[in-house]
PDB file of N, CA and C in Angstrom:
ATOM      1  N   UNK A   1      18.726  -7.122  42.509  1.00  0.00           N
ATOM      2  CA  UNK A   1      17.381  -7.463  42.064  1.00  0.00           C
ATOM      3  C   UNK A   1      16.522  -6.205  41.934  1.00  0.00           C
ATOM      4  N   UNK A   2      16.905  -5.347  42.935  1.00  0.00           N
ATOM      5  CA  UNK A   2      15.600  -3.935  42.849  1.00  0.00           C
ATOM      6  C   UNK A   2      16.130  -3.019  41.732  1.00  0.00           C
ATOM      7  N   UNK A   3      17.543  -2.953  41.589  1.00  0.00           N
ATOM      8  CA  UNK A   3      18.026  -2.533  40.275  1.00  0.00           C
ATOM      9  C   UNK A   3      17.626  -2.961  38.896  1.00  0.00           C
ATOM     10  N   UNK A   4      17.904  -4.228  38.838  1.00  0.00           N
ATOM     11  CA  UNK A   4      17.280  -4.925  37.168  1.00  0.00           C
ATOM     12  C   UNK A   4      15.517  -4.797  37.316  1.00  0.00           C
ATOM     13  N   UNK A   5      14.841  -4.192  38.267  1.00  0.00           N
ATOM     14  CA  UNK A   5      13.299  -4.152  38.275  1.00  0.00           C
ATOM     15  C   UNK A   5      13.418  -2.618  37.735  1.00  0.00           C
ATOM     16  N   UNK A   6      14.028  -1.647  38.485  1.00  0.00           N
ATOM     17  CA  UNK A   6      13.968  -0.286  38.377  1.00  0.00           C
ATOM     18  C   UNK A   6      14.456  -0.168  37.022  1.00  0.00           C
ATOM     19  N   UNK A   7      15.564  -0.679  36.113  1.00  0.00           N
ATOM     20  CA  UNK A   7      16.000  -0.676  35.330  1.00  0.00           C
ATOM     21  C   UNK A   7      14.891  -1.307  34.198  1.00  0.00           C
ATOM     22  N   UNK A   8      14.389  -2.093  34.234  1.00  0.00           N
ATOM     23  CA  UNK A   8      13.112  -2.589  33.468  1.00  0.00           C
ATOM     24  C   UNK A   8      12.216  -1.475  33.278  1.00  0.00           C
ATOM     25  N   UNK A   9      11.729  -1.069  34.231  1.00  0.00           N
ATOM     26  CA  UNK A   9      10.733  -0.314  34.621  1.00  0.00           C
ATOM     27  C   UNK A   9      11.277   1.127  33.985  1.00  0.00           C
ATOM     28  N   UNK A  10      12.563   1.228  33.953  1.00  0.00           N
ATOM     29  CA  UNK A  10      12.647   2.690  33.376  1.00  0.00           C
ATOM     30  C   UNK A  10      13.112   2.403  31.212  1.00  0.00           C
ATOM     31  N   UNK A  11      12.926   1.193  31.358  1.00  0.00           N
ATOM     32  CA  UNK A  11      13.166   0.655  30.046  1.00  0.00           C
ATOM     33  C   UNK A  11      11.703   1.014  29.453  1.00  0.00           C
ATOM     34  N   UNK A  12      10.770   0.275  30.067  1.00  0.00           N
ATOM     35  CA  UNK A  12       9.213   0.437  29.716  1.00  0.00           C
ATOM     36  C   UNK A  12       8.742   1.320  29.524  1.00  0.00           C
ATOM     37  N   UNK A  13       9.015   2.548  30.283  1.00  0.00           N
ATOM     38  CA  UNK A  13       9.010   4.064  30.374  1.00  0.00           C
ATOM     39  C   UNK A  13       9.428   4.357  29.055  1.00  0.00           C
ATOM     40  N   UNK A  14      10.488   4.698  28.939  1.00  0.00           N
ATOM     41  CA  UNK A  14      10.990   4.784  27.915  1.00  0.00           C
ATOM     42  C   UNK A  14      10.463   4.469  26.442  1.00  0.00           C
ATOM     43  N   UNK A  15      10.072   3.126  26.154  1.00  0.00           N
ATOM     44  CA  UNK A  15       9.444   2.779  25.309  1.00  0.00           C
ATOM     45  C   UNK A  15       8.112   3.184  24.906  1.00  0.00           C
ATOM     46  N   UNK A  16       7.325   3.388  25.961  1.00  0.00           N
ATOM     47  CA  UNK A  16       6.009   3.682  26.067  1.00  0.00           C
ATOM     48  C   UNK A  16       5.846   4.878  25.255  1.00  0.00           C
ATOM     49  N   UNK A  17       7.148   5.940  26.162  1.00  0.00           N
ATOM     50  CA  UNK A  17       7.181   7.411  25.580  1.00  0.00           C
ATOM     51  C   UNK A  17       7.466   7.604  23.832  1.00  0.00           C
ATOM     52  N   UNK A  18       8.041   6.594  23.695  1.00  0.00           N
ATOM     53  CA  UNK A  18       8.589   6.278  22.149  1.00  0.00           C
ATOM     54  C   UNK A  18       7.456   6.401  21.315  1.00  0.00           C
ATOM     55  N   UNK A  19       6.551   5.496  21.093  1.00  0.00           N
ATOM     56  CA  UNK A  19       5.402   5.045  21.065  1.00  0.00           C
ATOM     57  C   UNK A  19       5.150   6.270  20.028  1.00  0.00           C
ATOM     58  N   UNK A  20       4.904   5.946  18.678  1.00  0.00           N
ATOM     59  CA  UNK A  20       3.675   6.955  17.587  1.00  0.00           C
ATOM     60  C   UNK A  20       2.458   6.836  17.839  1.00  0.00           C
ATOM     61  N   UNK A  21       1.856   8.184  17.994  1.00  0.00           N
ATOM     62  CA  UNK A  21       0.711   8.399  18.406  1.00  0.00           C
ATOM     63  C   UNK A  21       0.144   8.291  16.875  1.00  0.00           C
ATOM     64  N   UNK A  22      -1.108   7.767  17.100  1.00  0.00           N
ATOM     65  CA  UNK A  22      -1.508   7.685  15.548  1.00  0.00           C
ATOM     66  C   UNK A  22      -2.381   8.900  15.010  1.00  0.00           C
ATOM     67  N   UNK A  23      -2.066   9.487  14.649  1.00  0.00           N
ATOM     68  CA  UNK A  23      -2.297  10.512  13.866  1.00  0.00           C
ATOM     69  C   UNK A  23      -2.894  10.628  12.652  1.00  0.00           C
ATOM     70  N   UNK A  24      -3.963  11.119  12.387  1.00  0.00           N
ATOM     71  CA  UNK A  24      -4.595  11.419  11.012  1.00  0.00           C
ATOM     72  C   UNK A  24      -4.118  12.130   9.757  1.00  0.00           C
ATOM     73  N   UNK A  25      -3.127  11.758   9.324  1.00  0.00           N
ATOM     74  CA  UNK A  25      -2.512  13.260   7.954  1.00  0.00           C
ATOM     75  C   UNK A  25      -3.547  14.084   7.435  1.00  0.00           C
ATOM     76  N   UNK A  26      -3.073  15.228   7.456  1.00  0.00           N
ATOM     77  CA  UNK A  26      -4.049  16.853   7.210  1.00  0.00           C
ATOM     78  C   UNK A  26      -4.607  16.295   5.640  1.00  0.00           C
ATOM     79  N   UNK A  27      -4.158  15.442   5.181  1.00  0.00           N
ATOM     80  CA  UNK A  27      -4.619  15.191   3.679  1.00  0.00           C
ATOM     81  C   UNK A  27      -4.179  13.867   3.202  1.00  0.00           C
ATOM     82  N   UNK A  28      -5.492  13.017   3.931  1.00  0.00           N
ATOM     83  CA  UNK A  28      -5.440  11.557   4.041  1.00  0.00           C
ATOM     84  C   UNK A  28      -6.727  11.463   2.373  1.00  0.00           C
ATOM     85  N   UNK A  29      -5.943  10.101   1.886  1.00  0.00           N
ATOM     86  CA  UNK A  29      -6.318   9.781   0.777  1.00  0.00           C
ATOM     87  C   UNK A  29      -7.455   8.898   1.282  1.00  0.00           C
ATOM     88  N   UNK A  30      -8.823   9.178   0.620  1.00  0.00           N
ATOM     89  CA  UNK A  30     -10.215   8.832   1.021  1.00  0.00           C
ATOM     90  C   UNK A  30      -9.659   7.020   0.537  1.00  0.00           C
ATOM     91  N   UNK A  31     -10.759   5.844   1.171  1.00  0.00           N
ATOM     92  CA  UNK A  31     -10.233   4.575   0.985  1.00  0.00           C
ATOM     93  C   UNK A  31     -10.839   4.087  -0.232  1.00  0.00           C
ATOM     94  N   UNK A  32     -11.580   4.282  -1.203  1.00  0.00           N
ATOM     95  CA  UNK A  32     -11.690   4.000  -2.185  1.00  0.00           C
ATOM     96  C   UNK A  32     -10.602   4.266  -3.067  1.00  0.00           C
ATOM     97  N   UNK A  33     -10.137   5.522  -3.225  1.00  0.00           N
ATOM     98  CA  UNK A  33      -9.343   6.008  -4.057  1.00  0.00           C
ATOM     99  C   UNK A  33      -7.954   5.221  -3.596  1.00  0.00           C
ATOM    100  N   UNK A  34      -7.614   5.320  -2.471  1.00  0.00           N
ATOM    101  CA  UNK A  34      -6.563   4.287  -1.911  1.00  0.00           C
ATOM    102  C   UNK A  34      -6.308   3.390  -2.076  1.00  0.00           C
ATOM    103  N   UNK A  35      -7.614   2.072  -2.504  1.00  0.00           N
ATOM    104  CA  UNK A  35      -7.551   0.840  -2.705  1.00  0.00           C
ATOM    105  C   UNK A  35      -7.441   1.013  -4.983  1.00  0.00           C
ATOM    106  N   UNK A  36      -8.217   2.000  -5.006  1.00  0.00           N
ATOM    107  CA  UNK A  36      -7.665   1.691  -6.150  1.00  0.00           C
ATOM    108  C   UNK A  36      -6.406   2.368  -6.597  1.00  0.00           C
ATOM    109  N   UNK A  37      -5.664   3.205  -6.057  1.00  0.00           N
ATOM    110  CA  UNK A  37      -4.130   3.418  -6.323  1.00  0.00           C
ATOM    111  C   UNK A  37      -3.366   2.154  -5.494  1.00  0.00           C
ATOM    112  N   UNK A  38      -3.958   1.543  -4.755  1.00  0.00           N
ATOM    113  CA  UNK A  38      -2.824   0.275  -4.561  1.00  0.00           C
ATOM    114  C   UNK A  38      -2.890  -0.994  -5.516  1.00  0.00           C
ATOM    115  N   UNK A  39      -4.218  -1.335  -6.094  1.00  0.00           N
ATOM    116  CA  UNK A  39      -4.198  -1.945  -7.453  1.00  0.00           C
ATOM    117  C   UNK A  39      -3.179  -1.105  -8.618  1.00  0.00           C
ATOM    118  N   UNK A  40      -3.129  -0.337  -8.998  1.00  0.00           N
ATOM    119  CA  UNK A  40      -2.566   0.035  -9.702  1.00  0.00           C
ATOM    120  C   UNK A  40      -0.970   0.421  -9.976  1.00  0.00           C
ATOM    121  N   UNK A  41      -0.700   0.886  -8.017  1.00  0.00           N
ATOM    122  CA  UNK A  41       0.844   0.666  -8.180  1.00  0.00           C
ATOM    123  C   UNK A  41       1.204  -0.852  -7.799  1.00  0.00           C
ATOM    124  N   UNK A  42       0.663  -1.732  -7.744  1.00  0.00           N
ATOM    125  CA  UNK A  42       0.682  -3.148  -7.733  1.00  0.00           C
ATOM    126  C   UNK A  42       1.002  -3.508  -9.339  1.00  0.00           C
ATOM    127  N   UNK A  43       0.294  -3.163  -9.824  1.00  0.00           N
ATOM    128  CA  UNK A  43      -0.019  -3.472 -11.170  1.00  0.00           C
ATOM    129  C   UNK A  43       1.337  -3.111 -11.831  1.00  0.00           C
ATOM    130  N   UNK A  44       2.013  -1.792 -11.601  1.00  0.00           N
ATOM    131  CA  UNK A  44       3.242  -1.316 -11.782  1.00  0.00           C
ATOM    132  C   UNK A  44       4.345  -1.650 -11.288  1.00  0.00           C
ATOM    133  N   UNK A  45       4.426  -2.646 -10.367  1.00  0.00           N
ATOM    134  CA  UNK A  45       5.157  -3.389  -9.606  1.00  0.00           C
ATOM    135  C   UNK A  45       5.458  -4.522 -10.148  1.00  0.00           C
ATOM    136  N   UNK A  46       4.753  -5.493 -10.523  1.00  0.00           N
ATOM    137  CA  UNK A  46       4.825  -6.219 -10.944  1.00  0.00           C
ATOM    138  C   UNK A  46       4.822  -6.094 -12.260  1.00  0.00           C
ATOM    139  N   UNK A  47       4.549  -5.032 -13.213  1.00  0.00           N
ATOM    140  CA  UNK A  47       5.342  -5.300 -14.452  1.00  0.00           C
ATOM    141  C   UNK A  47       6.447  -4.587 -14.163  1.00  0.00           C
ATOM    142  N   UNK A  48       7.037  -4.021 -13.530  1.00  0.00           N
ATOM    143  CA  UNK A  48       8.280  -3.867 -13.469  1.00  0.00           C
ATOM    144  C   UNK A  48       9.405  -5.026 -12.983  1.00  0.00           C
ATOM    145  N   UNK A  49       8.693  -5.868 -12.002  1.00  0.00           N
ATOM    146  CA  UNK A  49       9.474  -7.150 -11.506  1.00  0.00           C
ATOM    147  C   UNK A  49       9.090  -8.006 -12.833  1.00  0.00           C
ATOM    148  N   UNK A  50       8.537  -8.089 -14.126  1.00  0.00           N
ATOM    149  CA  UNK A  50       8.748  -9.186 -14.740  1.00  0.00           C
ATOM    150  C   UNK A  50       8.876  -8.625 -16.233  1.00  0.00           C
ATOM    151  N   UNK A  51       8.853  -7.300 -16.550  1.00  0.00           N
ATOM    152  CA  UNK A  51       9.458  -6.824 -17.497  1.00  0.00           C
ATOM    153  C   UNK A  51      10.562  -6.067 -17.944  1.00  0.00           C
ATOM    154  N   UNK A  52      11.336  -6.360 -18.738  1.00  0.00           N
ATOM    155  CA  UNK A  52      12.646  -6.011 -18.959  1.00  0.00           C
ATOM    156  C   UNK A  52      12.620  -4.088 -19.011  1.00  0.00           C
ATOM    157  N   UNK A  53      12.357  -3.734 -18.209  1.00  0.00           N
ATOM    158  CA  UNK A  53      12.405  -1.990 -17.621  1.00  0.00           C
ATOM    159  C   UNK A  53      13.181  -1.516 -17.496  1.00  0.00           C
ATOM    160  N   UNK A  54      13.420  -0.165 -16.992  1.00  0.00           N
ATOM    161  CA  UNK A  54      14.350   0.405 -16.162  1.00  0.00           C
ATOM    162  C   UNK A  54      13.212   0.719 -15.089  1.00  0.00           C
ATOM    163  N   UNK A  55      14.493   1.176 -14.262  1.00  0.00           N
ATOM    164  CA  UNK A  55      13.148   2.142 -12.717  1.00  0.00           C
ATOM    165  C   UNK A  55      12.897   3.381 -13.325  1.00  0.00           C
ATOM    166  N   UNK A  56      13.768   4.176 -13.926  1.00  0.00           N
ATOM    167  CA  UNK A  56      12.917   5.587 -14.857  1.00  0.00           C
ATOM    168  C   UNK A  56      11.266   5.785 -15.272  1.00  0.00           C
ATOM    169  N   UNK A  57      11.781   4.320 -16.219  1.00  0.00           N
ATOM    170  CA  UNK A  57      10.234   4.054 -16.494  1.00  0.00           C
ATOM    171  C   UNK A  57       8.708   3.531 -15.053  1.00  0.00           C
ATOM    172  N   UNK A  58       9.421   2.968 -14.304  1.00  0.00           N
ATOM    173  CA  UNK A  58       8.451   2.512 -13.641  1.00  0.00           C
ATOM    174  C   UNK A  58       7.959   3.968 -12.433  1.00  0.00           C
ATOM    175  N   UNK A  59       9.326   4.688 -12.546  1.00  0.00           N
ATOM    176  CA  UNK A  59       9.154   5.695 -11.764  1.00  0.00           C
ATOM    177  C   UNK A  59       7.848   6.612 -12.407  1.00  0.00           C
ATOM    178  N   UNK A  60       8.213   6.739 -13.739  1.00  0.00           N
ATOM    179  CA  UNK A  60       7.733   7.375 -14.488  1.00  0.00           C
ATOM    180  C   UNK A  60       5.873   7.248 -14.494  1.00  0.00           C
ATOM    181  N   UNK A  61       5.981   5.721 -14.531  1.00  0.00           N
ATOM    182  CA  UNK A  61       4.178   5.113 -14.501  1.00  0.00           C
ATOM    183  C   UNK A  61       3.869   5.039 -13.377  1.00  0.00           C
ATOM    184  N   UNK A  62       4.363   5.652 -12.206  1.00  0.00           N
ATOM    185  CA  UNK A  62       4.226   5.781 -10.706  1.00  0.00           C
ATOM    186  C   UNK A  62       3.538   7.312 -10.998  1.00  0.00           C
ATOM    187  N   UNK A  63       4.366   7.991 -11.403  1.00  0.00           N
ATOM    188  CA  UNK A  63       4.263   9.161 -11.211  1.00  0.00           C
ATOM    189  C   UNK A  63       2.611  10.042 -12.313  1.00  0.00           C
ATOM    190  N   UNK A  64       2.190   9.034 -13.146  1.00  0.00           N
ATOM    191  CA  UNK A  64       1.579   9.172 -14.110  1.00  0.00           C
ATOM    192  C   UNK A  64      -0.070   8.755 -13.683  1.00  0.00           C
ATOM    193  N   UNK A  65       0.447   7.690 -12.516  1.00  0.00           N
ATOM    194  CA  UNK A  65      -0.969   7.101 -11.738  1.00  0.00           C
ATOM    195  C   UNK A  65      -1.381   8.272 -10.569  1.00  0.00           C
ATOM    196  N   UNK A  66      -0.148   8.638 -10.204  1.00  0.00           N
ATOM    197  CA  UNK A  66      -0.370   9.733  -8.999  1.00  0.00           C
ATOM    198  C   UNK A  66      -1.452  11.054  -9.569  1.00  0.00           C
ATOM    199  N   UNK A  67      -0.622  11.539 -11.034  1.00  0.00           N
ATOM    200  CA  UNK A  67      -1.046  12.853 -11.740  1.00  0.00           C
ATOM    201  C   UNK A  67      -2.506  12.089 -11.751  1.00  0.00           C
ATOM    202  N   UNK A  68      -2.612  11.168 -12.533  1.00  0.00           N
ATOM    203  CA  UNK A  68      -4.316  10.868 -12.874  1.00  0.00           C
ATOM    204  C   UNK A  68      -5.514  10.918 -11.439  1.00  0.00           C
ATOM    205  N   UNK A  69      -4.517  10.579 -10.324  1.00  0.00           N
ATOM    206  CA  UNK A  69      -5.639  10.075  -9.190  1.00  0.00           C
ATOM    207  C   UNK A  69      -5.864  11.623  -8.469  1.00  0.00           C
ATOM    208  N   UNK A  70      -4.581  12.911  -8.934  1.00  0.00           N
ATOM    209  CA  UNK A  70      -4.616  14.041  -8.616  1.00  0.00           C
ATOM    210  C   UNK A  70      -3.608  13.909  -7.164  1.00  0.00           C
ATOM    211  N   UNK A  71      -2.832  12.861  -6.705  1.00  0.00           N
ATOM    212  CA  UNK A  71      -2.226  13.106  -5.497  1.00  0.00           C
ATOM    213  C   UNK A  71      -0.734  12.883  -5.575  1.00  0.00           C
ATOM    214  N   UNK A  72       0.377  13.421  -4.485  1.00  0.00           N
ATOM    215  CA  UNK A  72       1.389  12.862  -4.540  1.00  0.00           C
ATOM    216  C   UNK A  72       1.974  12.403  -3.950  1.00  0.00           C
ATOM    217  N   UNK A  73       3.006  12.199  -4.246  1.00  0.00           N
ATOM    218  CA  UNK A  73       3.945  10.743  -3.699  1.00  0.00           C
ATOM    219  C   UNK A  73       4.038  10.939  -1.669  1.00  0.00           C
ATOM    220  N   UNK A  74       4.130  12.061  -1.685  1.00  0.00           N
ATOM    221  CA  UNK A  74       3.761  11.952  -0.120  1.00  0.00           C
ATOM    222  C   UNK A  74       2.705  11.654  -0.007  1.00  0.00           C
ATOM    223  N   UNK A  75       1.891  12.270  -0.065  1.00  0.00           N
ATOM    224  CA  UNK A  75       0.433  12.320   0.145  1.00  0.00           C
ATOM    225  C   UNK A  75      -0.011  10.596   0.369  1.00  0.00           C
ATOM    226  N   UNK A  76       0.227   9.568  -0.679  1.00  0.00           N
ATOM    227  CA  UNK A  76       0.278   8.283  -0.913  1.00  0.00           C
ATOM    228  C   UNK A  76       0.878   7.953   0.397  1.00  0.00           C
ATOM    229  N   UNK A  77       1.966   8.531   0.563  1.00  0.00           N
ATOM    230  CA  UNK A  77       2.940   7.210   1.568  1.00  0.00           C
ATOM    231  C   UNK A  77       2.242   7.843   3.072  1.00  0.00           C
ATOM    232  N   UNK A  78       2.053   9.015   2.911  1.00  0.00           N
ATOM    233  CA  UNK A  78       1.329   9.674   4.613  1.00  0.00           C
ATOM    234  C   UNK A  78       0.277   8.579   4.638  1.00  0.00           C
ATOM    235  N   UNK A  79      -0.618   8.423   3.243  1.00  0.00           N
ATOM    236  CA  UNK A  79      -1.942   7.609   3.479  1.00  0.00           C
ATOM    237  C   UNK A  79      -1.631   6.209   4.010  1.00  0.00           C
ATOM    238  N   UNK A  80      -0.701   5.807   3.317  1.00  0.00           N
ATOM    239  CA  UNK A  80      -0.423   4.061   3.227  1.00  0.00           C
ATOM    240  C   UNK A  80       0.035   3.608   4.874  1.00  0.00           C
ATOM    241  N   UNK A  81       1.011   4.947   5.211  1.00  0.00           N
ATOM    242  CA  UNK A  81       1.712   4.666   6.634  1.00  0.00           C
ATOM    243  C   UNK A  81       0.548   4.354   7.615  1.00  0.00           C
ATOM    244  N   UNK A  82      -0.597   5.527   7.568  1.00  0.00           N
ATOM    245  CA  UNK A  82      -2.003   5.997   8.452  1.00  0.00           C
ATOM    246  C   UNK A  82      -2.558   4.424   8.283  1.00  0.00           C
ATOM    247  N   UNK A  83      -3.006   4.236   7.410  1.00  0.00           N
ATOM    248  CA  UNK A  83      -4.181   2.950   6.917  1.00  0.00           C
ATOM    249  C   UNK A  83      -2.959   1.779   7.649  1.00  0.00           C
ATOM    250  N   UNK A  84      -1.779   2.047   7.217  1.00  0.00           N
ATOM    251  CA  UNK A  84      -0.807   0.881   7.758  1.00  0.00           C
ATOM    252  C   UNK A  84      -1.461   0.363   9.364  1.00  0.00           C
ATOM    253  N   UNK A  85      -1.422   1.139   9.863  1.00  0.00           N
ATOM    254  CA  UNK A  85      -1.563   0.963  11.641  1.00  0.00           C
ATOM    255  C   UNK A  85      -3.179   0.663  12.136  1.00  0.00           C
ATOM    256  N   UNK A  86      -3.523   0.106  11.238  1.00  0.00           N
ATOM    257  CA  UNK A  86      -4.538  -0.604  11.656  1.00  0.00           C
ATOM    258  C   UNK A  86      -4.893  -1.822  10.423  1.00  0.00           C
ATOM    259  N   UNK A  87      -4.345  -2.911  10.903  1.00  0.00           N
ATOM    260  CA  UNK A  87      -4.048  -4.237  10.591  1.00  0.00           C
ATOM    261  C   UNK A  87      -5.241  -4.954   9.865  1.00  0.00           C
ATOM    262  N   UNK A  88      -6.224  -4.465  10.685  1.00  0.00           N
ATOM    263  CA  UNK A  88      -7.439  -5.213  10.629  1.00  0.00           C
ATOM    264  C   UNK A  88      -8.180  -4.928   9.197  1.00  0.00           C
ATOM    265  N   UNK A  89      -8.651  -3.435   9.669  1.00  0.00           N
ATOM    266  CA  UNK A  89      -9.032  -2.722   8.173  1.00  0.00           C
ATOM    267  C   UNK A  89      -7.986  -2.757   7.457  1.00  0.00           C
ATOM    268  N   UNK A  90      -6.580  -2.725   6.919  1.00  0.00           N
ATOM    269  CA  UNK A  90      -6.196  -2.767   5.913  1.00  0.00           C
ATOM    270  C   UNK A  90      -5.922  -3.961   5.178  1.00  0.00           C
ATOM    271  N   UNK A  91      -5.964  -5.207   6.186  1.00  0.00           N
ATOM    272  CA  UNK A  91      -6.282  -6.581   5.444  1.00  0.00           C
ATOM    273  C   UNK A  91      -7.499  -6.296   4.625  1.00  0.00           C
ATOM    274  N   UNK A  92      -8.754  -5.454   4.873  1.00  0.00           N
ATOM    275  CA  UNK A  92      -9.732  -5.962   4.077  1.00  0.00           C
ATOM    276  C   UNK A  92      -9.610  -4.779   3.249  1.00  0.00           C
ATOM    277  N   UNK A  93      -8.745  -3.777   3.451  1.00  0.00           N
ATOM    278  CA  UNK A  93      -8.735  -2.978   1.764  1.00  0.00           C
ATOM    279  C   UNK A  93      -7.359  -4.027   0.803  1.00  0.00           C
ATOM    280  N   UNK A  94      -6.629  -4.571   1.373  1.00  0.00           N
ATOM    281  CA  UNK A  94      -5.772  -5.796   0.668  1.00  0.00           C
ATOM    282  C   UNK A  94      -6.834  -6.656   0.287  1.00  0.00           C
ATOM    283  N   UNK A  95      -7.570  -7.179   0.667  1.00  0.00           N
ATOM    284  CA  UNK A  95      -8.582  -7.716   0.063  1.00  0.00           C
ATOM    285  C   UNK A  95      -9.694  -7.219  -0.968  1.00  0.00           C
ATOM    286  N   UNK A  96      -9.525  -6.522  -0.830  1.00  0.00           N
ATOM    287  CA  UNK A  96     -10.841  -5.614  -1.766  1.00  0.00           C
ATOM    288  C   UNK A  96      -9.533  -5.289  -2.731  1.00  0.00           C
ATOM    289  N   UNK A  97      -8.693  -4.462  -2.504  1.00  0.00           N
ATOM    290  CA  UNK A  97      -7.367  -4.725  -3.869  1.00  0.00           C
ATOM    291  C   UNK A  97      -7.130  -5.970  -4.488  1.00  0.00           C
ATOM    292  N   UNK A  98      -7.033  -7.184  -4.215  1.00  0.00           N
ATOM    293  CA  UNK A  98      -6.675  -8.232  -4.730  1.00  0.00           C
ATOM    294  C   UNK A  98      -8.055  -8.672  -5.315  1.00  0.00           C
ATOM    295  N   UNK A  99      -9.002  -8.261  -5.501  1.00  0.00           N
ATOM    296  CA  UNK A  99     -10.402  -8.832  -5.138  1.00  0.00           C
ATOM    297  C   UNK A  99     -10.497  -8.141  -6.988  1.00  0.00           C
ATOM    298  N   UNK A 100     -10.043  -7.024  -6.575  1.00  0.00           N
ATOM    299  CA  UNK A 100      -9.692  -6.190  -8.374  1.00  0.00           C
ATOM    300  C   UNK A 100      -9.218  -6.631  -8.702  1.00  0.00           C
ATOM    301  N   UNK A 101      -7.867  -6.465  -8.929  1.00  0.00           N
ATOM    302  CA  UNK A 101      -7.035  -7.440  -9.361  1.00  0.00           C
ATOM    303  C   UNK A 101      -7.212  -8.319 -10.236  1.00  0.00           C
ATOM    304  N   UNK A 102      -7.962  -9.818  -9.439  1.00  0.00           N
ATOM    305  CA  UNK A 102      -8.358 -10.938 -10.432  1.00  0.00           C
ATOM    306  C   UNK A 102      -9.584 -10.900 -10.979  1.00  0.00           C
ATOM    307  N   UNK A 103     -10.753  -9.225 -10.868  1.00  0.00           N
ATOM    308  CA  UNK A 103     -11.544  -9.096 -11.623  1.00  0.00           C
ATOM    309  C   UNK A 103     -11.480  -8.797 -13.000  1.00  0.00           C
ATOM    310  N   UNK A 104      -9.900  -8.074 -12.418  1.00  0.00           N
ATOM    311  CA  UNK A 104      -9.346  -7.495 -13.896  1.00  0.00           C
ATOM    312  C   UNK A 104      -8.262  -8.285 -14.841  1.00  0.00           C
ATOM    313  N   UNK A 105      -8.093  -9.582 -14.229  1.00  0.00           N
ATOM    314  CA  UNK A 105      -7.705 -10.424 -15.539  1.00  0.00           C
ATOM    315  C   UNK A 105      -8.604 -11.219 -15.585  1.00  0.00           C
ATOM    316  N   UNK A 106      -9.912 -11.446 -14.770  1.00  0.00           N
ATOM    317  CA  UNK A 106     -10.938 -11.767 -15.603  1.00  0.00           C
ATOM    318  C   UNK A 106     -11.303 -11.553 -16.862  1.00  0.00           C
ATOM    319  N   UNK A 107     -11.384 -10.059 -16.256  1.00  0.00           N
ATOM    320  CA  UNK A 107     -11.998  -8.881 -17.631  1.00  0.00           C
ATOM    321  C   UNK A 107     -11.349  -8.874 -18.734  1.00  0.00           C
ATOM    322  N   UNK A 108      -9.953  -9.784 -18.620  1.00  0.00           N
ATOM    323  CA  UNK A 108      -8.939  -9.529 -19.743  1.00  0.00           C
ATOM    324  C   UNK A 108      -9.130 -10.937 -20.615  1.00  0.00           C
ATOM    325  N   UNK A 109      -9.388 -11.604 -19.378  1.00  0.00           N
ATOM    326  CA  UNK A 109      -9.024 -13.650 -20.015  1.00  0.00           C
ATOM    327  C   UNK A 109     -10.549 -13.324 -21.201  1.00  0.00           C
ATOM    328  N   UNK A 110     -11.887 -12.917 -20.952  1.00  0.00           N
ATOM    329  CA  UNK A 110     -12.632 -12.895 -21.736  1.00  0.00           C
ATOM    330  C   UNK A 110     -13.000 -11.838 -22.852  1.00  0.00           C
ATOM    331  N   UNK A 111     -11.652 -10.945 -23.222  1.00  0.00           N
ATOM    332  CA  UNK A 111     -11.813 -10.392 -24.109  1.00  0.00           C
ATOM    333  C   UNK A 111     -11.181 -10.883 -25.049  1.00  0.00           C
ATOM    334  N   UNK A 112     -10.837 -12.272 -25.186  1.00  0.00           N
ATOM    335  CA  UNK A 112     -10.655 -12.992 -26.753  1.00  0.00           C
ATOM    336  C   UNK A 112      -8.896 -13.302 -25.909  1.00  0.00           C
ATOM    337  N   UNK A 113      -8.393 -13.348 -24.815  1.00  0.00           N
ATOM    338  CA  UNK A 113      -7.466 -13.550 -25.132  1.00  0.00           C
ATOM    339  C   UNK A 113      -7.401 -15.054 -24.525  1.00  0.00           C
ATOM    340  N   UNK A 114      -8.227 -15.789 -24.464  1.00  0.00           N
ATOM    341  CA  UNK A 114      -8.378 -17.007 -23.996  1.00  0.00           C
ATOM    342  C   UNK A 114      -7.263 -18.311 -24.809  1.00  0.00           C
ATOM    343  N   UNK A 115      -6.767 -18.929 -24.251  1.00  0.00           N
ATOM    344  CA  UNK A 115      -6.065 -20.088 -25.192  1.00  0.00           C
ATOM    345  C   UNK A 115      -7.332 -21.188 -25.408  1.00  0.00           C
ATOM    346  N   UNK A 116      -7.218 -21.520 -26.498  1.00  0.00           N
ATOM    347  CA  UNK A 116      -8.219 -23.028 -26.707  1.00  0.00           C
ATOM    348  C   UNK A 116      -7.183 -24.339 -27.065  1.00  0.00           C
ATOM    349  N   UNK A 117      -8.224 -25.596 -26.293  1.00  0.00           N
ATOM    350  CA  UNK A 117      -7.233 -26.835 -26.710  1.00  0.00           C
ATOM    351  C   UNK A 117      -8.160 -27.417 -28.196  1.00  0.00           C
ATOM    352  N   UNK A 118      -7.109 -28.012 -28.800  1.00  0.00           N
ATOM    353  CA  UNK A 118      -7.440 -28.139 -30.191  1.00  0.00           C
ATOM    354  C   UNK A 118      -7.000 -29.821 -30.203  1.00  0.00           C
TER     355      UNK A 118
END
């Protein structure tokens, strides 16, 4: 019994020590700019999951959103990992992304591409 306690106890240890300290990246992507590069590689995501592509290409319009926003592909994933570890705030930049999103097929349904019933 004092074994499987000590043995726990040096399990916990262990784990604890494991543990990522959360850390700020030397060149964290400000959260505006963040939320709108996650609309956008969203946006690239999903026409790649429903258009007949290759990944070249999608790599390609990955890489084309990065050049425009001025950052790169690390830089993105250091940001996404950072913002990752806190649950709370990044539900509401997922929200504020999705929030675009259906502003922007708003913006689309009323530029004439509306269906009418006849």
């Amino acid at each position: 019994m004092k074994c499987n306690l000590c043995l726990i106890f040096i399990l916990l240890l262990f784990l604890a020590g494991c543990s990522e300290s959360i850390e700020k990246p030397k060149k964290l992507i400000a959260e505006e700019k963040y939320i709108n590069l996650m609309v956008e590689m969203q946006l690239v995501r999903t026409y790649g999951e429903y258009a007949e592509v290759d990944s070249i290409s999608i790599d390609s319009l990955r890489k084309e959103i990065l050049q425009k926003y001025g950052e790169s592909e690390q830089t993105f994933v250091a940001s996404h990992q950072y913002y990752q570890r806190f649950p709370q705030e990044q539900q509401k930049r997922i929200e504020k992304a999705i929030e675009r999103l259906k502003m922007d097929q708003v913006g689309q349904d009323t530029t004439g591409n509306t269906s009418t019933n006849r």
